[in-house]
Protein backbone atom coordinates (compact mmCIF):
# COMPACT_ATOMS: atom_id res chain seq x y z
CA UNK A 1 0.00 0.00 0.00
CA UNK A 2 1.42 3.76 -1.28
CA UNK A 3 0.36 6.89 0.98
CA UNK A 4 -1.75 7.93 -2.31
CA UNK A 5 -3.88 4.45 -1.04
CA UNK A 6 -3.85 4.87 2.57
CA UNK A 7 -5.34 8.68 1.81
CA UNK A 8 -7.68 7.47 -0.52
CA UNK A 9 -8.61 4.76 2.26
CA UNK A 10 -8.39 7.31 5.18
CA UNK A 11 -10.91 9.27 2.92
CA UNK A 12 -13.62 6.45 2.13
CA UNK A 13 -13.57 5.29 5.74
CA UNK A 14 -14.50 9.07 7.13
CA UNK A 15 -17.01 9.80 4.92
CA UNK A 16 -18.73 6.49 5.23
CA UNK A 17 -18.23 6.62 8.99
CA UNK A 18 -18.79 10.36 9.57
CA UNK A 19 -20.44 11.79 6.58
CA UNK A 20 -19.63 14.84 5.04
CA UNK A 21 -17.96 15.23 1.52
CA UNK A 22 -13.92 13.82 0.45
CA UNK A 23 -13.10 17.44 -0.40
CA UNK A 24 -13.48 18.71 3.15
CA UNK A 25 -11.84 15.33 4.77
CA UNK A 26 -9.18 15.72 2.13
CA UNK A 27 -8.39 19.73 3.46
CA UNK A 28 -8.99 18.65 7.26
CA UNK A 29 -6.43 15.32 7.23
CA UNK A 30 -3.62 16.90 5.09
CA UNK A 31 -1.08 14.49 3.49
CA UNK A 32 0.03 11.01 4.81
CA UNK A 33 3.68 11.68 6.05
CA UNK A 34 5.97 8.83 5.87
CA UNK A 35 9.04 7.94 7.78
CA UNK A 36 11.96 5.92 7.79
CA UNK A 37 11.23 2.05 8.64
CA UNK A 38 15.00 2.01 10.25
CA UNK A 39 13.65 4.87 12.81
CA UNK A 40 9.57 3.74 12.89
CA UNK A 41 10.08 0.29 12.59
CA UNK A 42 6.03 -0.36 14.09
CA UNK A 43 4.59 2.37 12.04
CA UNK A 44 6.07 4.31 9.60
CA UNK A 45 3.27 6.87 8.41
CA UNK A 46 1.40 9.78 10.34
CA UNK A 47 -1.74 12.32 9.84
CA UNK A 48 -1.72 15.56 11.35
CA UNK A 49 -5.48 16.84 11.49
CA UNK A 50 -5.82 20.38 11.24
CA UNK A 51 -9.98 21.05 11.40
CA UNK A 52 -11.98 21.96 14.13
CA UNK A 53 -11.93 19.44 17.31
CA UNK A 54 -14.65 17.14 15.92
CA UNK A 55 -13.26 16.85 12.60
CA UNK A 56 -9.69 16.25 14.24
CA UNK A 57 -11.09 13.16 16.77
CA UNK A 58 -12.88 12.13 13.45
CA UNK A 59 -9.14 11.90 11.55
CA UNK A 60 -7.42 10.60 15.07
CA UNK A 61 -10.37 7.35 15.42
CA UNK A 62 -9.94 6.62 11.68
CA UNK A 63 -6.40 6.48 12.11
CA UNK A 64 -6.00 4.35 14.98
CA UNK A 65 -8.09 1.95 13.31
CA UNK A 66 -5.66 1.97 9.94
CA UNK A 67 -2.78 1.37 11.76
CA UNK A 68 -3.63 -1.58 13.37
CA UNK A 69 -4.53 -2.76 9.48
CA UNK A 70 -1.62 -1.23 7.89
CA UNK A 71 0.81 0.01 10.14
CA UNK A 72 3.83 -0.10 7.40
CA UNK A 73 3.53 1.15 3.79
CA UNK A 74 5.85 1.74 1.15
């Protein structure tokens, strides 16, 4: 899995779950950061919400949820 699939899932899962429209979940998540496996070796990607504090507990349950699924991706 690429970060351009984990968004794509991040982006499916929040408007099925929460509602709302991709655009906004798009503007509210941000990108899918990756790191180093040598330095992350557990999980190597990370979201940084920026929407209000709904939106952002929205981002931060979706995310928990894809890293226990997919915690490394290339």
């Amino acid at each position: 899995m690429t970060a351009a699939d984990l968004r794509d899932l991040f982006l499916t899962t929040l408007t099925r779950r929460f509602g709302g429209n991709r655009r906004r979940w798009r503007m509210v998540m941000g990108e899918v950061k990756l790191y180093s496996r040598a330095t992350h070796p557990h999980c190597n990607w990370a979201v940084t919400p920026s929407g209000s504090a709904s939106e952002n507990s929205a981002v931060e349950a979706v995310a928990d949820d894809l890293r226990a699924a997919h915690p490394i991706i290339g």
